[in-house]
N, C-alpha and C. Protein backbone atom coordinates (compact mmCIF):
# COMPACT_ATOMS: atom_id res chain seq x y z
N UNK A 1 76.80 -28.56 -62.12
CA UNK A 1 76.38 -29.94 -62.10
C UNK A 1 77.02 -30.67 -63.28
N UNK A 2 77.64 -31.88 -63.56
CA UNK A 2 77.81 -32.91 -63.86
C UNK A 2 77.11 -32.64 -65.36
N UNK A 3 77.78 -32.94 -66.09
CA UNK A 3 76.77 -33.45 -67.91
C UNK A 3 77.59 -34.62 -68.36
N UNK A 4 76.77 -35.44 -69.23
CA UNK A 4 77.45 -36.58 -69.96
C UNK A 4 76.53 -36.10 -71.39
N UNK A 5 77.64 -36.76 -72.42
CA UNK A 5 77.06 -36.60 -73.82
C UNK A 5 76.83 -37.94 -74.52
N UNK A 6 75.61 -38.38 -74.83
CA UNK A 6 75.40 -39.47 -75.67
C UNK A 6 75.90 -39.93 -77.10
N UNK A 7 76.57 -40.70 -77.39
CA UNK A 7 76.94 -40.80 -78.57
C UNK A 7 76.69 -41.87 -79.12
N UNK A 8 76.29 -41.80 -80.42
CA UNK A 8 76.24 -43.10 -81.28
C UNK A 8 74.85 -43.69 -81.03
N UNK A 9 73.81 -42.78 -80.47
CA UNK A 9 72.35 -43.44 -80.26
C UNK A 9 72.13 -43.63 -81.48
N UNK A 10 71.54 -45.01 -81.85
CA UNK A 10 70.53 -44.86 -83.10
C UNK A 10 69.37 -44.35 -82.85
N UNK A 11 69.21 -44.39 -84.30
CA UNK A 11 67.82 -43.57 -84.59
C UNK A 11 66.32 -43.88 -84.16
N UNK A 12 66.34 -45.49 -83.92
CA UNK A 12 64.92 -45.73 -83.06
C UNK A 12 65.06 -45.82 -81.87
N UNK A 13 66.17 -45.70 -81.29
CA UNK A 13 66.26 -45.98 -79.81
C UNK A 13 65.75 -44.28 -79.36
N UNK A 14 66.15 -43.23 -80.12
CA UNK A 14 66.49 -41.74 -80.02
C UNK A 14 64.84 -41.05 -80.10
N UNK A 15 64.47 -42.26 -81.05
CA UNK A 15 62.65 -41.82 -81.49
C UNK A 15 61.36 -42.70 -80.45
N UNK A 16 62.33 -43.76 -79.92
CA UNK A 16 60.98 -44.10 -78.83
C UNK A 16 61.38 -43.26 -77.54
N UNK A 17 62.99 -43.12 -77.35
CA UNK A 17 62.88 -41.94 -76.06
C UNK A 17 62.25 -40.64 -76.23
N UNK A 18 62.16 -39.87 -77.39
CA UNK A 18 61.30 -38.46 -77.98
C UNK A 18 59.86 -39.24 -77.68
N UNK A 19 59.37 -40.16 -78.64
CA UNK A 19 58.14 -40.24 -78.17
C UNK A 19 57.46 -40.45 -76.63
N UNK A 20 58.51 -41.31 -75.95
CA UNK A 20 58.04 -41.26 -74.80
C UNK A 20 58.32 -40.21 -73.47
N UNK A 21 59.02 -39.27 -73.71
CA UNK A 21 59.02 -38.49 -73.22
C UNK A 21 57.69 -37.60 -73.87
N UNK A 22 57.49 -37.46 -74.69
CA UNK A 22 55.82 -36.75 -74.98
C UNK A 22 54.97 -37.12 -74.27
N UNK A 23 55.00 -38.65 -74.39
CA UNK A 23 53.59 -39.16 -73.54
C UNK A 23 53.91 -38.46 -71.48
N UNK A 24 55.38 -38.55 -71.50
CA UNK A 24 55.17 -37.57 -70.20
C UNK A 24 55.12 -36.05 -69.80
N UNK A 25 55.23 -35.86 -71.15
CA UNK A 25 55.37 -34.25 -70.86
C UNK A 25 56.92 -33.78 -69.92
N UNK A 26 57.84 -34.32 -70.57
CA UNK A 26 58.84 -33.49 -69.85
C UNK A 26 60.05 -33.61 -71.07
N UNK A 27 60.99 -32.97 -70.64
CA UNK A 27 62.34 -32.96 -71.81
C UNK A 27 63.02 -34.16 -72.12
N UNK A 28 63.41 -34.65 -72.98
CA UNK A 28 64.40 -35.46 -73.03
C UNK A 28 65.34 -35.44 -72.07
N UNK A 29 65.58 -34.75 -71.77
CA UNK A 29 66.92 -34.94 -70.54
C UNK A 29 66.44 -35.06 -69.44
N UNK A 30 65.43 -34.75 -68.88
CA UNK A 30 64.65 -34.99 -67.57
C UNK A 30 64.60 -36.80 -67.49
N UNK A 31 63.62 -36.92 -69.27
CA UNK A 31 63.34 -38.56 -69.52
C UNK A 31 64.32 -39.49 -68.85
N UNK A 32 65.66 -39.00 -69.48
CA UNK A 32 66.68 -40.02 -69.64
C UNK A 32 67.34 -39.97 -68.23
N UNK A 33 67.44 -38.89 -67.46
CA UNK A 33 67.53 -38.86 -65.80
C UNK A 33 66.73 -39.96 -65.12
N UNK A 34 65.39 -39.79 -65.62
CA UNK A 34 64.80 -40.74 -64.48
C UNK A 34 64.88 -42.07 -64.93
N UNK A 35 65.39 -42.51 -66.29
CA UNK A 35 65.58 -43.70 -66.81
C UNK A 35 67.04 -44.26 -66.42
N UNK A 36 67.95 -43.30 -66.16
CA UNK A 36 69.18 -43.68 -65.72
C UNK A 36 68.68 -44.13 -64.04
N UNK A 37 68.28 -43.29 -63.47
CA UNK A 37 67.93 -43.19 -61.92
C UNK A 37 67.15 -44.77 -61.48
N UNK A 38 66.00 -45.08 -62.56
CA UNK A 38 65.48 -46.29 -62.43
C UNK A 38 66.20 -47.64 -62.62
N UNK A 39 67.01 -47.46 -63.18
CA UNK A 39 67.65 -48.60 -63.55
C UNK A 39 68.90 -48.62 -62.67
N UNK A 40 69.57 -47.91 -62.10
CA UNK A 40 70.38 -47.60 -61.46
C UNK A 40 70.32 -47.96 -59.90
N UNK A 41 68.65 -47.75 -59.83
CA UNK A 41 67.88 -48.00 -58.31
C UNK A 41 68.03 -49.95 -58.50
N UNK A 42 67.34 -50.41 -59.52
CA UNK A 42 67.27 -51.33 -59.70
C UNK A 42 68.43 -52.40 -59.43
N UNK A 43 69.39 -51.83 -60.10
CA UNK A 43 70.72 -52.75 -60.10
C UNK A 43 71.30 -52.67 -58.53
N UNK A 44 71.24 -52.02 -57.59
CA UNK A 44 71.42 -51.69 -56.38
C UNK A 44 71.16 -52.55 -55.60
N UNK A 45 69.53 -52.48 -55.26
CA UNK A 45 69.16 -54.19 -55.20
C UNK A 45 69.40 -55.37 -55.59
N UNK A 46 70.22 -55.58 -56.83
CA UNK A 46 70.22 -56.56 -57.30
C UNK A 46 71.80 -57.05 -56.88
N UNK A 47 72.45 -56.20 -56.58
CA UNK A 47 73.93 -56.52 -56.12
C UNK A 47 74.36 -56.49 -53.95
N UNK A 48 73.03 -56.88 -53.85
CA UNK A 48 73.36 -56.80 -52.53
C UNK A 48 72.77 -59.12 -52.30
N UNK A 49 73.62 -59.58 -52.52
CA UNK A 49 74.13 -60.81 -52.39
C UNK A 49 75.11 -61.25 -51.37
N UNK A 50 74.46 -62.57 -50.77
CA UNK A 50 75.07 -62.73 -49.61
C UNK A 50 76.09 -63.45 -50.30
N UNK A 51 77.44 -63.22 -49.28
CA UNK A 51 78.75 -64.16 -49.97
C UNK A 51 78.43 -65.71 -49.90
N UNK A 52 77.93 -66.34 -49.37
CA UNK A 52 77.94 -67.72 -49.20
C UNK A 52 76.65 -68.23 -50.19
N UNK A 53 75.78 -67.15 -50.85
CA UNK A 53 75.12 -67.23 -51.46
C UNK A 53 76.09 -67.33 -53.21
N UNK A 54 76.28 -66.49 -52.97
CA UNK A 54 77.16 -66.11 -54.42
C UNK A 54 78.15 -67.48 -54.23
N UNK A 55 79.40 -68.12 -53.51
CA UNK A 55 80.20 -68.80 -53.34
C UNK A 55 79.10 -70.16 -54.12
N UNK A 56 78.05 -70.59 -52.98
CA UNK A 56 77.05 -71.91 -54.21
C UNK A 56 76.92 -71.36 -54.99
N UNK A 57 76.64 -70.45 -55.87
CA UNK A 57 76.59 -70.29 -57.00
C UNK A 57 77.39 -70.62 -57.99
N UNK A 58 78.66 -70.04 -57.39
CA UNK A 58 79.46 -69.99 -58.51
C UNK A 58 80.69 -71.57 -58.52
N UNK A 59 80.60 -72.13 -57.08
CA UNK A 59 81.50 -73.26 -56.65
C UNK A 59 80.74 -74.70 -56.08
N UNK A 60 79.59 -74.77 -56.01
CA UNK A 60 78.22 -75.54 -55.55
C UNK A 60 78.38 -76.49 -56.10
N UNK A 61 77.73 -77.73 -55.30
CA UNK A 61 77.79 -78.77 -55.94
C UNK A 61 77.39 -79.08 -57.38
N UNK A 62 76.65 -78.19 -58.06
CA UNK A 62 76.20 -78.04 -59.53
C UNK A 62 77.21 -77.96 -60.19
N UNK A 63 78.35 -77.28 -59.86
CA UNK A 63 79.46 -76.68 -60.66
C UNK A 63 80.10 -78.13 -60.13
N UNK A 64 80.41 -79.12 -59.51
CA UNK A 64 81.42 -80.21 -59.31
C UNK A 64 82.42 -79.85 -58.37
N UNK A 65 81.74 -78.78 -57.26
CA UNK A 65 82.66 -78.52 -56.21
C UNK A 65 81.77 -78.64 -54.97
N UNK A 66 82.45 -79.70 -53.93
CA UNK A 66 81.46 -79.69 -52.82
C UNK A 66 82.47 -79.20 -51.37
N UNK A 67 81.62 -77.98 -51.01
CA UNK A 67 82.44 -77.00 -49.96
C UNK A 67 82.37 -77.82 -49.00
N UNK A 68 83.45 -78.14 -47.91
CA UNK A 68 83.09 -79.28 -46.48
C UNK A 68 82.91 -77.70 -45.60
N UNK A 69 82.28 -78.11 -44.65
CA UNK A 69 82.06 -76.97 -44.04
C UNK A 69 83.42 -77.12 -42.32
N UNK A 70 83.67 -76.45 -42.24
CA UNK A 70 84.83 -76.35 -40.90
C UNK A 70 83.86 -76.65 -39.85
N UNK A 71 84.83 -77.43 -38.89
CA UNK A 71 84.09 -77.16 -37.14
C UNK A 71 84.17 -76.15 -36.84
N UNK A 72 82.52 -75.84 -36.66
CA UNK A 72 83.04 -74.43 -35.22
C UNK A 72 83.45 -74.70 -33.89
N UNK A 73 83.63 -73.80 -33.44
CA UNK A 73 84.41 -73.69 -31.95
C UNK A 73 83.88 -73.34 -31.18
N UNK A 74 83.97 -73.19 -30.17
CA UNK A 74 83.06 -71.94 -28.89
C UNK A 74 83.60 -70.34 -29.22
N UNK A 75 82.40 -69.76 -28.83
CA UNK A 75 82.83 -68.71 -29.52
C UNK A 75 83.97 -67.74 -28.32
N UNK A 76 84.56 -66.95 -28.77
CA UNK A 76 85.67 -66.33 -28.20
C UNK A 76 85.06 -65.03 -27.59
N UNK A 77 85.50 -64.39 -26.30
CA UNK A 77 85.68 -63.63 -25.26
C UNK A 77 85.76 -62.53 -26.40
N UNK A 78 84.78 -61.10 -25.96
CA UNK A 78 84.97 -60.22 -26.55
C UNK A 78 86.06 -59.53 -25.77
N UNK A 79 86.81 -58.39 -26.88
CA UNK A 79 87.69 -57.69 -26.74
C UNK A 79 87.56 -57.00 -25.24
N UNK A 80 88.31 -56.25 -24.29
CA UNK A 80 87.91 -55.60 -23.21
C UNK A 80 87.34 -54.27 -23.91
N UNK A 81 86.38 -53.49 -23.23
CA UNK A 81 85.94 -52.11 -23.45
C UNK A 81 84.73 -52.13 -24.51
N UNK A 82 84.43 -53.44 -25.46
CA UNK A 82 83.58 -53.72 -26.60
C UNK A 82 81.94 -54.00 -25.48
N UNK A 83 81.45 -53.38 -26.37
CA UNK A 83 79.71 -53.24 -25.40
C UNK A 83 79.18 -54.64 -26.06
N UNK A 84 78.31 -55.40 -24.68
CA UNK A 84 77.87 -56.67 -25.04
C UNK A 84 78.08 -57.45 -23.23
């Protein structure tokens, strides 16, 4: 399995993960697994953004860009052999 080595932790960051791994009763390395795992879960969710969501965001009339939106069309004949 996989190891990574921490470097350059300071010293209170190093002493509230020891302490709080006490309050759970498990190893430091277990701790910092499920602290990687949680945050990791977290950001997952947080990067599932719709494009046209993200696009106002970042190009929206707030920012001094106003998107015109295209005509649609009728929509087009599926491919032959495509289920539908």
């Amino acid at each position: 399995m996989p190891a990574i080595t921490t470097r350059n932790l300071d010293d209170a960051l190093k002493t509230r993960l020891r302490l709080q791994t006490a309050r759970h009763g498990q190893s430091m390395e277990e701790e910092a697994r499920q602290l990687l795992r949680r945050g990791l879960d977290q950001d997952a969710g947080a990067g599932q953004v719709r494009l046209t969501v993200l696009a106002q965001t970042l190009f929206g009339p707030a920012h001094g860009l106003e998107l015109a939106l295209l005509p649609r069309g009728p929509p087009r004949d599926l491919p032959a052999g495509w289920p539908g």
